[in-house]
Protein backbone atom coordinates (compact mmCIF):
# COMPACT_ATOMS: atom_id res chain seq x y z
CA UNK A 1 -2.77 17.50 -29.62
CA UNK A 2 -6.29 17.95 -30.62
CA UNK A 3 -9.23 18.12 -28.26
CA UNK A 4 -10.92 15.20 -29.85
CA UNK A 5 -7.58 13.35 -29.03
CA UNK A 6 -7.54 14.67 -25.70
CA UNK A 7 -11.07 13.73 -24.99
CA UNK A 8 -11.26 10.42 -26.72
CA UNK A 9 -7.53 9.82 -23.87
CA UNK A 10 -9.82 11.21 -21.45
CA UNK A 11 -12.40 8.28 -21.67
CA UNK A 12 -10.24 5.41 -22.46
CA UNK A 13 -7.92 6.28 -19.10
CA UNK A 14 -11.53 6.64 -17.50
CA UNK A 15 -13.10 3.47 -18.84
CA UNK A 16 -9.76 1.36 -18.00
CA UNK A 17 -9.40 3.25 -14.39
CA UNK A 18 -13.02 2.16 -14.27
CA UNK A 19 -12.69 -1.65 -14.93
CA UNK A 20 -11.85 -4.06 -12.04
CA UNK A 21 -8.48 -5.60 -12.44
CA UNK A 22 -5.05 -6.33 -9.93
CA UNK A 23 -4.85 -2.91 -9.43
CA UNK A 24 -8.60 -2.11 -8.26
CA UNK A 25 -8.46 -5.30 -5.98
CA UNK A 26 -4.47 -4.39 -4.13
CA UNK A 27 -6.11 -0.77 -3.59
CA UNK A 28 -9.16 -1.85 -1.72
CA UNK A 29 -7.12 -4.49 0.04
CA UNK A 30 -4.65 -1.91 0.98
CA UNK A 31 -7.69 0.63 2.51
CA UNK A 32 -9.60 -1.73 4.02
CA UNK A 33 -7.07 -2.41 6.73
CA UNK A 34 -4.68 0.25 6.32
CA UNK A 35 -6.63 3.16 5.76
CA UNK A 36 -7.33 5.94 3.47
CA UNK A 37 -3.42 6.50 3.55
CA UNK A 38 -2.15 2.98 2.17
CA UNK A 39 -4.70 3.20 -0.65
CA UNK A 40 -3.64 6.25 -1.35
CA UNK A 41 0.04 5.02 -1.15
CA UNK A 42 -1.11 2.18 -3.64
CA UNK A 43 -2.16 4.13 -6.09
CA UNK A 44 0.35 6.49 -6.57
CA UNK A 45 2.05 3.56 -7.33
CA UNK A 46 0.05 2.63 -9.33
CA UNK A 47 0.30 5.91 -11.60
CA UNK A 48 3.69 5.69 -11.84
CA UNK A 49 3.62 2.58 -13.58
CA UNK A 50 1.38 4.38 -16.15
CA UNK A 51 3.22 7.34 -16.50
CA UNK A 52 6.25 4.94 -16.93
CA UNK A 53 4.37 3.31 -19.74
CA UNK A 54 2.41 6.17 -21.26
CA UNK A 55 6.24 7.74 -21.35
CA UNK A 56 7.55 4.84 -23.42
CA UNK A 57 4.95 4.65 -25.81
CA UNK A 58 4.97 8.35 -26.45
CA UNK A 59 8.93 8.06 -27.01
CA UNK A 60 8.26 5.01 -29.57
CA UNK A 61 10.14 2.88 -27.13
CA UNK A 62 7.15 0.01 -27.63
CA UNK A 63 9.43 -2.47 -29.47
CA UNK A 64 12.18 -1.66 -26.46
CA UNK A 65 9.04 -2.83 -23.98
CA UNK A 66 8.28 -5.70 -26.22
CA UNK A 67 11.49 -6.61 -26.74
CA UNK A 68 11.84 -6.82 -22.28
CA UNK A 69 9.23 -9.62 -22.58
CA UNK A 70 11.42 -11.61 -19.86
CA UNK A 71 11.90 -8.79 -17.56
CA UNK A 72 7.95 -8.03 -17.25
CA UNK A 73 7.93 -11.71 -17.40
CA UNK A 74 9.98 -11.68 -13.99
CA UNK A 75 8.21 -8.50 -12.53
CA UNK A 76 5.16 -10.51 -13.68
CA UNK A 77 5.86 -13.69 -11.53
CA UNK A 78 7.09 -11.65 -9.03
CA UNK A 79 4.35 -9.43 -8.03
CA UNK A 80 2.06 -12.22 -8.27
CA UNK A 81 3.27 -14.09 -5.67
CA UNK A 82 4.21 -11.05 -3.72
CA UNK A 83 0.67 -10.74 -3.37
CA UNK A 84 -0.19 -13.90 -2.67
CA UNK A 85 2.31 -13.97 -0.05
CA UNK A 86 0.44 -11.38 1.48
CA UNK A 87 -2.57 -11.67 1.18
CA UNK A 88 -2.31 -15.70 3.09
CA UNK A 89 -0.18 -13.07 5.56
CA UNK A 90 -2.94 -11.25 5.62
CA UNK A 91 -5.65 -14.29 5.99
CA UNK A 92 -3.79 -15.49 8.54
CA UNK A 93 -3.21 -12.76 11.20
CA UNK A 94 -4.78 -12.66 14.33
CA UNK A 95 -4.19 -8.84 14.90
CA UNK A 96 -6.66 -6.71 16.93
CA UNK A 97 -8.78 -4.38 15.33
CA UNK A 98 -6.91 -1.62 13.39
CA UNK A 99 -7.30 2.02 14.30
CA UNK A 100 -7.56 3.12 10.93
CA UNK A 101 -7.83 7.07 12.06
CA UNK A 102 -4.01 6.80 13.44
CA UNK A 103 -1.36 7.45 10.57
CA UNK A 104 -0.14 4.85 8.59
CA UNK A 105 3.73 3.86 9.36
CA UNK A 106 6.05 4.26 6.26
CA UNK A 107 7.09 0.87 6.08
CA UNK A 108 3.20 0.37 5.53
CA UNK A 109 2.89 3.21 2.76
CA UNK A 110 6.11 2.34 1.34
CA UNK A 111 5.11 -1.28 1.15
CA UNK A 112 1.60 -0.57 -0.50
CA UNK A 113 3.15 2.30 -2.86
CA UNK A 114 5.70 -0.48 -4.33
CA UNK A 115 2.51 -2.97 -4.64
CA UNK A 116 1.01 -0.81 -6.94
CA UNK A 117 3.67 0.03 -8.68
CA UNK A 118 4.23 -4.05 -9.32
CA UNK A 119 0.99 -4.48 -10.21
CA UNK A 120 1.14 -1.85 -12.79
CA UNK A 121 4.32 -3.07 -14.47
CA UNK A 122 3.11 -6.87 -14.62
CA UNK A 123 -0.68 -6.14 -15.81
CA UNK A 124 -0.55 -6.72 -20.15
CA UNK A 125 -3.96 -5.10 -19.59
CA UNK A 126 -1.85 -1.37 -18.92
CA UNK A 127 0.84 -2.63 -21.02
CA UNK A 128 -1.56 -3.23 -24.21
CA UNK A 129 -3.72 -0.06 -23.59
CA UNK A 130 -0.45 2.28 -23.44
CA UNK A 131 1.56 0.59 -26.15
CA UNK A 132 -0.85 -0.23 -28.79
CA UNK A 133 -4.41 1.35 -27.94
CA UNK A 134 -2.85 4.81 -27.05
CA UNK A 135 -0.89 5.48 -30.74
CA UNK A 136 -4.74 4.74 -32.56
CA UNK A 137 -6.34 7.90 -31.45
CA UNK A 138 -3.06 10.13 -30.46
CA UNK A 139 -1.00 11.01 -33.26
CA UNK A 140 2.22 10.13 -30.48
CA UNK A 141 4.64 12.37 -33.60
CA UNK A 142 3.09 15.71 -33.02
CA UNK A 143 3.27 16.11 -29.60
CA UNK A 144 4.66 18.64 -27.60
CA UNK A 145 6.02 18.77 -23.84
CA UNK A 146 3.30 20.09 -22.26
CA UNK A 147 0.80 17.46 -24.43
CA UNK A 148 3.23 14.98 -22.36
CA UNK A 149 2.38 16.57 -18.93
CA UNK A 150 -1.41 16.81 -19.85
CA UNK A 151 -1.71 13.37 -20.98
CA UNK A 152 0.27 12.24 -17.61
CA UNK A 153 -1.54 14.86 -15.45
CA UNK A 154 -4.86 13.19 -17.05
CA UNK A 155 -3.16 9.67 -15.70
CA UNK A 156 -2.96 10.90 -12.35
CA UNK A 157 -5.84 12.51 -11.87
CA UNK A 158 -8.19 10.12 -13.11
CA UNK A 159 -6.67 7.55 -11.40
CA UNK A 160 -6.65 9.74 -8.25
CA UNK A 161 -10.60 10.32 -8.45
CA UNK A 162 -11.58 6.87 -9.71
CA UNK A 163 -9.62 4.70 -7.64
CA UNK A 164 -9.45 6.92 -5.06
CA UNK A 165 -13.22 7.10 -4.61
CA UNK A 166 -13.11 3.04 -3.87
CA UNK A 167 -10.05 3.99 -1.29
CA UNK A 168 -12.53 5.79 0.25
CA UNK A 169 -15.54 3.49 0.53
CA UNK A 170 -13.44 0.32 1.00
CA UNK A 171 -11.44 2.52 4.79
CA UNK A 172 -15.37 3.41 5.73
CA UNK A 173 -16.12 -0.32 5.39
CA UNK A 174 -12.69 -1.26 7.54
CA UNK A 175 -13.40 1.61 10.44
CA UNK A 176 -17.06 -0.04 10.74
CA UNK A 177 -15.15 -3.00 12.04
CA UNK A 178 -14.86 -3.29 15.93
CA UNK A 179 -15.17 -6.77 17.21
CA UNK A 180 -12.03 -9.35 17.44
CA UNK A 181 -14.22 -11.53 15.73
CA UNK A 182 -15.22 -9.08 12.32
CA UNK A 183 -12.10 -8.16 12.49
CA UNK A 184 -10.89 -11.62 11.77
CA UNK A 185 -13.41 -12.16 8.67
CA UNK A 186 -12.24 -8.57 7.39
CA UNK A 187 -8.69 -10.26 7.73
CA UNK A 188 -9.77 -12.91 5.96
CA UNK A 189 -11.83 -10.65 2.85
CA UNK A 190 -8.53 -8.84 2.57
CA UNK A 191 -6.69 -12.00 1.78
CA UNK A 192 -8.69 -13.14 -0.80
CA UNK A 193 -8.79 -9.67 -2.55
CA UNK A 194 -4.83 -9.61 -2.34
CA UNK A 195 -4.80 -13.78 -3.55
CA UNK A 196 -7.46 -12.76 -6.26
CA UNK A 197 -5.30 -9.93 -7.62
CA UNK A 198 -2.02 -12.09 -7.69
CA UNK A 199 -3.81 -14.78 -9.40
CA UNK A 200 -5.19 -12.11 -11.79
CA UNK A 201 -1.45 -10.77 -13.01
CA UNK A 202 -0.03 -13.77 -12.81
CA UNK A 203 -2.91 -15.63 -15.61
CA UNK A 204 -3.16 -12.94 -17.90
């Protein structure tokens, strides 16, 4: 793999980590009330899916993905209403403020880590970048192993700064809740980030 290829990956992962979509919106939703750690659980979910995809395309399984139109179909439908389900949970509870310093259970960062991996595997967006885009300015044929591992390291990392830099601001925003009552209207914010991001896979 060339360095141009490498760079011109480089900015495309960046510019796509970059862009508000499902994923951005279930990560924020996921720090704001369940700290730094769910977010973090959400997005290595999240970069699974990509690897997962990135892995496929570089193997020239594309017409295999294609050709499981149904299944992402069903993963599709079904992570969009997963997180609509949650997210009217999430309107709708009447919980006391969170202590978001406290460690995150691992029903709660096994529950965010498989919402990002859903949102991953029903977004086209990631589906058309990895499977089409990708292949233009990678020549997929002459790469090695460790081109493989770069590529995905350059998945994991980006994603881990970018995304993980709006983990960050969006658990600062939820620990500056105290009150019942903001903690009800944070509640409430959550919700519609979690409805807006199940409406977004399940339109596009």
């Amino acid at each position: 793999m060339s360095l141009e290829s490498f760079l011109a990956f480089l900015v495309a992962m960046s510019l796509l980590s970059l862009t508000p979509g499902p994923g951005f919106l279930a990560v924020v939703a996921r720090s704001l009330t369940g700290g730094l750690a769910s977010g973090f659980a959400a997005i290595s979910g999240l970069i699974l899916g990509d690897i997962l995809f990135l892995i496929l395309a570089i193997a020239g399984l594309s017409a295999l993905a294609a050709a499981m139109g149904e299944f992402f179909l069903i993963v599709k439908v079904m992570g969009a209403g997963y997180l609509i389900w949650l997210g009217v949970m999430t309107w709708r509870s009447k919980a006391p403020p969170p202590r978001l310093e406290a460690a995150a259970g691992r029903a709660d960062l096994r529950r965010s880590f498989v919402l990002g991996f859903v949102v991953t595997l029903g977004n086209p967006k990631t589906i058309l970048f990895y499977s089409a885009l990708v292949p233009t300015f990678i020549d997929i044929a002459a790469l090695t192993t460790g081109d493989v591992a770069l590529l995905s390291l350059v998945v994991a990392v980006v994603s881990l700064v970018i995304l993980g830099a709006y983990a960050f601001l969006a658990t600062r925003a939820g620990r500056s809740i105290t009150s019942p009552r903001a903690f009800r209207w944070l509640n409430r914010a959550t919700g519609g980030l979690l409805v807006g991001a199940g409406v977004a896979v399940a339109t596009r």
